[in-house]
Protein backbone atom coordinates (compact mmCIF):
# COMPACT_ATOMS: atom_id res chain seq x y z
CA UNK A 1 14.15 -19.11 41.84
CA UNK A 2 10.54 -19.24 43.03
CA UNK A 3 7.88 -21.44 42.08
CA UNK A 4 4.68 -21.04 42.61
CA UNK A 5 2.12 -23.87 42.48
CA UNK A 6 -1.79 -23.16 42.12
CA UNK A 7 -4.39 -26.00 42.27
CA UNK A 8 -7.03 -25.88 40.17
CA UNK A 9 -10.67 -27.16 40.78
CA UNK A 10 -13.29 -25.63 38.75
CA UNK A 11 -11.87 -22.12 39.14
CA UNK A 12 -10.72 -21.75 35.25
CA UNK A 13 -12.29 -18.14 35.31
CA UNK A 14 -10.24 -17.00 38.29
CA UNK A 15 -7.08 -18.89 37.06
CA UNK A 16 -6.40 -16.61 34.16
CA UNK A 17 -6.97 -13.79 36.18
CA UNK A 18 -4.27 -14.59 38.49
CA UNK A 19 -1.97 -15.13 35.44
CA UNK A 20 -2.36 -12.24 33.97
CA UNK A 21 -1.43 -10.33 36.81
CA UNK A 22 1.52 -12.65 37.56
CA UNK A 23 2.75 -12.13 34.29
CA UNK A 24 2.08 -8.58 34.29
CA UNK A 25 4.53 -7.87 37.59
CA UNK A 26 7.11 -10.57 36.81
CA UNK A 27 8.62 -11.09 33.66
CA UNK A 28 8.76 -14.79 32.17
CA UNK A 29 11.28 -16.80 33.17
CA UNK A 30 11.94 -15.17 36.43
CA UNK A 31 9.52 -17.61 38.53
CA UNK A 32 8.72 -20.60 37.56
CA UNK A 33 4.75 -21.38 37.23
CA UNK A 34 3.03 -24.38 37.80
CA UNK A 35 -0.27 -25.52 37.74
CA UNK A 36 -2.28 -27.99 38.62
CA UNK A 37 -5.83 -29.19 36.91
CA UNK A 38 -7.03 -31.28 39.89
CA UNK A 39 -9.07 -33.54 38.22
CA UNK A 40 -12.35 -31.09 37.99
CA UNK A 41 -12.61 -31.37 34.41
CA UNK A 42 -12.11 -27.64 33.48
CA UNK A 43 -10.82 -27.17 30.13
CA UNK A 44 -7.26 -25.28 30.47
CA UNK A 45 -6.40 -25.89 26.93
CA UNK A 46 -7.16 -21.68 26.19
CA UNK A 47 -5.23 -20.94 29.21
CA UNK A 48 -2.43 -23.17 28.30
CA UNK A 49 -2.32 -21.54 24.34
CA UNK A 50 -2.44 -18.44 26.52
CA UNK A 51 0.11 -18.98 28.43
CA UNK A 52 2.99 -21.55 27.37
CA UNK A 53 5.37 -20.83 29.83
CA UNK A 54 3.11 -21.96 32.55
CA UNK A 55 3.45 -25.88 33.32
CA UNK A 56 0.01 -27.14 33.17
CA UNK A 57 -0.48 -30.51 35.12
CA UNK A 58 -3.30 -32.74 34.84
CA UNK A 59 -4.75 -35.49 37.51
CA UNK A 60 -6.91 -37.89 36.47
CA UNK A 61 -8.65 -37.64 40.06
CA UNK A 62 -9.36 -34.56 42.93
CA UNK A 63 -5.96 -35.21 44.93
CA UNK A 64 -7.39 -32.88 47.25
CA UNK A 65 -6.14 -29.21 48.15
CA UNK A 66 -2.54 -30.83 49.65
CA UNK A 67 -2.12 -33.74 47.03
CA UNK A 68 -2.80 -31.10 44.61
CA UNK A 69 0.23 -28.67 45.92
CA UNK A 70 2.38 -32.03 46.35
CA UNK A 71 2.05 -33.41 42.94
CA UNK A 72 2.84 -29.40 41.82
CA UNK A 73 5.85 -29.97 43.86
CA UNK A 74 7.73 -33.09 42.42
CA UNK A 75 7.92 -30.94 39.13
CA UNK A 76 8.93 -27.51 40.77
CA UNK A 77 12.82 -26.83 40.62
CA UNK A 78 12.92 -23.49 42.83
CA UNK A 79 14.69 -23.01 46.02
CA UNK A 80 11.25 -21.59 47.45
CA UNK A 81 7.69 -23.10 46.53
CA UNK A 82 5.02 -20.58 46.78
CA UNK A 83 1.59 -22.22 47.60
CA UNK A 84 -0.87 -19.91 45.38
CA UNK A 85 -4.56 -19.98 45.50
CA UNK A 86 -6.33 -18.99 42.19
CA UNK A 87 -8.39 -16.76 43.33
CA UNK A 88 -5.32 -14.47 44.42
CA UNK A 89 -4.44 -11.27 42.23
CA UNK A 90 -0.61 -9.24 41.97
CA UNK A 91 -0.83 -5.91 42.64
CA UNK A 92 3.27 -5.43 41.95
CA UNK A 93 6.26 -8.07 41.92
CA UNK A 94 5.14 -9.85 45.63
CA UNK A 95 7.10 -13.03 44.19
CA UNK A 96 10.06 -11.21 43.87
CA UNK A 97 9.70 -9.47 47.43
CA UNK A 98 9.05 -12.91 49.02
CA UNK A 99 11.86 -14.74 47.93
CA UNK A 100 13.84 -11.65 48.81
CA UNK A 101 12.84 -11.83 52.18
CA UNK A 102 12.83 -15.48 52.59
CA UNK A 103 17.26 -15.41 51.55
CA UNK A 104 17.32 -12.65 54.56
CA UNK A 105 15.95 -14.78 56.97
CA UNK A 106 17.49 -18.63 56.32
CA UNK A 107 15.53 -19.60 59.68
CA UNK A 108 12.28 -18.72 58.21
CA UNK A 109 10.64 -22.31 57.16
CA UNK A 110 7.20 -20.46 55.95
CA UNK A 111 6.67 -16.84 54.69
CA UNK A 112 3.42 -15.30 54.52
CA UNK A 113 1.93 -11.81 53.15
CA UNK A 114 -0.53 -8.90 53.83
CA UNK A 115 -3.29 -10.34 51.95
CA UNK A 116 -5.49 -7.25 51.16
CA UNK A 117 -9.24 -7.90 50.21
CA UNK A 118 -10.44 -6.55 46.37
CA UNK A 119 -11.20 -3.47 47.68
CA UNK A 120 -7.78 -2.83 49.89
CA UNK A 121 -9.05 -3.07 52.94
CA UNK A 122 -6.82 -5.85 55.19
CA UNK A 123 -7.61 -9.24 55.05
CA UNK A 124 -7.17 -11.49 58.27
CA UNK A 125 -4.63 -13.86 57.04
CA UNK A 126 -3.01 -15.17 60.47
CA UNK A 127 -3.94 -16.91 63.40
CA UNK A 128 -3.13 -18.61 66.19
CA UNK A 129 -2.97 -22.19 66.10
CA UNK A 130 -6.00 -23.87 66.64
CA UNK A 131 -6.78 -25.48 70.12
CA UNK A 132 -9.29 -28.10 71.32
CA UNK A 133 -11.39 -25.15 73.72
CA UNK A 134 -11.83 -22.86 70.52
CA UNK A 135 -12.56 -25.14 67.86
CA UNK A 136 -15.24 -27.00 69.61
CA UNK A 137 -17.12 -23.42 70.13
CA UNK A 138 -16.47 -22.92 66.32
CA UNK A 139 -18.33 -26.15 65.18
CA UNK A 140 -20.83 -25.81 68.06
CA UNK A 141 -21.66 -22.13 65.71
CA UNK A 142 -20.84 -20.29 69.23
CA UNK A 143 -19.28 -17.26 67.10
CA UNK A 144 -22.63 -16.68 65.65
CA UNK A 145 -24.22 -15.77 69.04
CA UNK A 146 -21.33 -14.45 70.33
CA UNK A 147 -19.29 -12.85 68.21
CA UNK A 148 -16.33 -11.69 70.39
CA UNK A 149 -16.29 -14.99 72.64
CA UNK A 150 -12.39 -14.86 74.05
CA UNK A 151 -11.60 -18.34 73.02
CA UNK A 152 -12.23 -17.78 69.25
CA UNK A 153 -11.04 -13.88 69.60
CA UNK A 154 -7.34 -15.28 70.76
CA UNK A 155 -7.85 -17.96 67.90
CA UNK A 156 -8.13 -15.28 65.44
CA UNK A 157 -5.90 -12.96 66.78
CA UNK A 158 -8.23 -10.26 66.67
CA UNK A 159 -6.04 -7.40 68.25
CA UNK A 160 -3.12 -8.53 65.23
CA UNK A 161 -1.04 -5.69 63.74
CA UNK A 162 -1.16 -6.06 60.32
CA UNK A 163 1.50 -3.33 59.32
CA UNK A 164 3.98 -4.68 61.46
CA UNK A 165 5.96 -7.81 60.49
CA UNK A 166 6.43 -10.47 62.73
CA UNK A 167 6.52 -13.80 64.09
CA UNK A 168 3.56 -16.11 64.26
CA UNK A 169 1.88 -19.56 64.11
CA UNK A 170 0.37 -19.20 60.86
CA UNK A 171 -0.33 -17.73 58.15
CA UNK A 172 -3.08 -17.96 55.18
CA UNK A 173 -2.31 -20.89 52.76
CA UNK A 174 -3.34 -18.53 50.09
CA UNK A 175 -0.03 -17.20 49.87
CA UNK A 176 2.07 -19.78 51.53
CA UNK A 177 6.19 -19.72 50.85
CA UNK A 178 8.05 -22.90 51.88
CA UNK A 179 11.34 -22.96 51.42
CA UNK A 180 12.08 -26.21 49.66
CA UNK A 181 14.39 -28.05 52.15
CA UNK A 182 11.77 -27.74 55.09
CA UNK A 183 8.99 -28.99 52.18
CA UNK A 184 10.99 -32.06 52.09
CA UNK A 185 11.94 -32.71 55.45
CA UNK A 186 8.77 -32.86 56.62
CA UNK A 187 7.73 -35.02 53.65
CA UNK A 188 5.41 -32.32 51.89
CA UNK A 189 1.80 -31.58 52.98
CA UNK A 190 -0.16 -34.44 54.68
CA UNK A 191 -3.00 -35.10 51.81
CA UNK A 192 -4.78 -37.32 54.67
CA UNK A 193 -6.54 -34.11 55.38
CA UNK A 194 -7.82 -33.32 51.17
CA UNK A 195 -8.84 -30.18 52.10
CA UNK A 196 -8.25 -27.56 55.37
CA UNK A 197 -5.95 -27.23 58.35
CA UNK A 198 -3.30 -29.20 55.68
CA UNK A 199 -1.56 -25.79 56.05
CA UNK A 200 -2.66 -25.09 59.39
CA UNK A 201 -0.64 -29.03 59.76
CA UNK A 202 2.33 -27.58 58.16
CA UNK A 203 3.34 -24.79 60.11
CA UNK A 204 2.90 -26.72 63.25
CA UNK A 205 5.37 -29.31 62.14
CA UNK A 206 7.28 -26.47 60.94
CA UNK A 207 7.49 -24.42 64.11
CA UNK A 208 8.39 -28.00 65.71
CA UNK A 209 11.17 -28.68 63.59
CA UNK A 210 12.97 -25.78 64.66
CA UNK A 211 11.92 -22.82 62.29
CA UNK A 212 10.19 -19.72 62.51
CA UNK A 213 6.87 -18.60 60.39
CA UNK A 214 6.92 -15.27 59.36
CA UNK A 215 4.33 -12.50 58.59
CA UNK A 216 6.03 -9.83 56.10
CA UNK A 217 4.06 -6.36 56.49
CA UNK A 218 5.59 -5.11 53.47
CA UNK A 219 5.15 -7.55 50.63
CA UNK A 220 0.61 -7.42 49.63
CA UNK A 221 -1.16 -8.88 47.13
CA UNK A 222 -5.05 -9.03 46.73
CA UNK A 223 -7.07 -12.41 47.26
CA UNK A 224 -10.87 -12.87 47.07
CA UNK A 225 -11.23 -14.78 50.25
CA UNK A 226 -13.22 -17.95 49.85
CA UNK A 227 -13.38 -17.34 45.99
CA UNK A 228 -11.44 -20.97 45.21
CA UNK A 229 -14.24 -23.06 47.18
CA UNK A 230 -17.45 -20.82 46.74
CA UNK A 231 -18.53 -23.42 44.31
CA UNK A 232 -18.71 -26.14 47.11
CA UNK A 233 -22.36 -25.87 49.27
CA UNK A 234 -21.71 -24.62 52.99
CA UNK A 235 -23.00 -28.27 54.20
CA UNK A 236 -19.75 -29.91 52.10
CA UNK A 237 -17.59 -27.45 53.60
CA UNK A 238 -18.54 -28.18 56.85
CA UNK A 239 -17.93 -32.04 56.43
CA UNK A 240 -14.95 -31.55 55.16
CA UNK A 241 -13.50 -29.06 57.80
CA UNK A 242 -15.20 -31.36 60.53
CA UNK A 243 -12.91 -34.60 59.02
CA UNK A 244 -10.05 -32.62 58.49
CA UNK A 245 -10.17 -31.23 62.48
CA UNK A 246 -10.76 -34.88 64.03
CA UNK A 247 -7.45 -35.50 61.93
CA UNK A 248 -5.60 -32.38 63.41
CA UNK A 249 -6.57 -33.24 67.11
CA UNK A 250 -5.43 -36.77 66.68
CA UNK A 251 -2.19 -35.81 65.32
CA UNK A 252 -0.86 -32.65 67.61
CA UNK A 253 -3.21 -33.49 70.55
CA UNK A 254 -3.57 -36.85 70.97
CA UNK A 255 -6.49 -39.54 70.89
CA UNK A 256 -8.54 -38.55 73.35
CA UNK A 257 -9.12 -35.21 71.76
CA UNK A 258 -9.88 -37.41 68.32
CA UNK A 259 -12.42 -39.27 70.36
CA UNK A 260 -14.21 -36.17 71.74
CA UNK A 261 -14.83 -34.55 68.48
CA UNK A 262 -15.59 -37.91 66.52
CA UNK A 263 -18.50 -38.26 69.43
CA UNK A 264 -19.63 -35.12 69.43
CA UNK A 265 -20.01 -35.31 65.38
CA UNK A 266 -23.59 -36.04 65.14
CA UNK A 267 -24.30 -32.41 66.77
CA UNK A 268 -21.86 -30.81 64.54
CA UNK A 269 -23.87 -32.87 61.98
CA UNK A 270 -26.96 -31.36 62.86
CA UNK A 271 -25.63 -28.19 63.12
CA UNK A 272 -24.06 -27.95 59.60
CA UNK A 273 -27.71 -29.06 58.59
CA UNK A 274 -28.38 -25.87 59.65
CA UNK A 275 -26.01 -24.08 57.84
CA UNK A 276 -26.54 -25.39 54.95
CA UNK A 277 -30.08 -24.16 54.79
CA UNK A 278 -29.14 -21.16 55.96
CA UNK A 279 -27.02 -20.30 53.73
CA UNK A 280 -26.92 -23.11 50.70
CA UNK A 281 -23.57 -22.18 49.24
């Protein structure tokens, strides 16, 4: 079996949207369904009348986006756990596909999807993983001048076949399969980082450990991208992403890349200022 777990933070209206489709491709009992009401203070009680064969779990506090998915996790019981953002929607049984596909390959320690935007056009949903050169231009707002800067291009694989399944480094934690041994060997997702690059964390120590992370062509679903945290202002998201990238540098490249970027903060400071005038949310 396959469970999915979907962290909730003040995305009620998107939550029931997902279910319904869910529901609507698989039929009850066939995946198990857990969520999580990460301490945001929506009101699930509709949602869990609604739907009774969901397992609604409630934290007291915001565990963050990874000690959301890991308190999910002590209560799932399926061979696979499916990582599942609310703001994703089924367009046919992808559950069913995934776990399929993940009992082909036994080497495969993470699974990801063709995540298709609302209107079916194709989603970038992998990348490369994330190195010291092309992050820096990505805080320093680089991109924004220069769009197709090679550094950031490579980063976001930008040439990527997206009808071809393959290999990668990672894939979107939108639709994230783990299968559940690997989820316990490496002790779960690292909530140190609350929110971004925990999955980006994950596949890394995946890929280290031995397995392979996987890109299936074939299996789709749809996904407003940025629809679970559109309700946090750019300037948040920017602090957030800034502490959670000091934390991935120290931990895959060392201290002296967690220096650089903790020194060079105040810029990125100034610079998500910016942002967040720009564009306020």
């Amino acid at each position: 079996m396959i469970s999915t777990i979907t962290v909730n933070y003040k995305t009620a209206d998107y939550l029931e949207k997902l279910l319904d489709s869910l529901f609507a491709f698989h039929p009850i009992g066939s995946v198990e369904v857990i969520v999580v009401e990460n301490g945001s203070g929506d009101d699930l009680s509709k949602l869990q009348a609604k739907f009774p064969q969901v397992k609604f779990i409630y934290s007291e506090k915001n565990l963050g986006f990874a000690g959301g998915c890991n308190l999910g996790a002590q209560s799932a019981t399926g061979d696979f756990l499916l990582l599942l953002n609310p703001d994703v929607i089924f367009v046919d049984d992808a559950l069913t596909q995934i776990e399929k596909a993940m009992r082909e390959n036994p080497d495969v320690g993470v699974g990801g999807i063709s995540l298709k935007n609302l209107d079916g056009t194709q989603q970038a949903c992998v990348w490369r993983f994330p190195t010291p050169v092309d992050q820096l231009l990505l805080l320093a707002k680089v991109p924004h001048l220069i769009p197709s800067i090679k550094p950031v291009a490579n980063w976001r694989m930008a040439d990527f076949d997206y009808t071809k399944s393959q290999d990668v480094d990672q894939v979107m934690g939108a639709f994230f399969c783990i299968r559940r041994d690997v989820f316990e060997k490496l002790a779960g997702l690292d909530d140190g980082f609350f929110l971004w690059y925990e999955e980006v964390d994950f596949v890394k120590r995946t890929k280290d450990a031995g397995y392979r992370v996987r890109y299936f062509s074939n299996i789709q679903a749809k996904h407003k991208k940025g629809g679970s945290f559109e309700r946090v202002t750019t300037y948040r998201k920017q602090e957030m992403v800034r502490r959670s990238l000091r934390r991935y540098m120290r931990k895959h490249y060392g201290f002296g890349m967690w220096l650089l970027f903790s020194i060079l903060n105040p810029v990125f400071v100034i610079l998500g200022y910016a942002a967040a005038i720009i564009k306020p949310l």
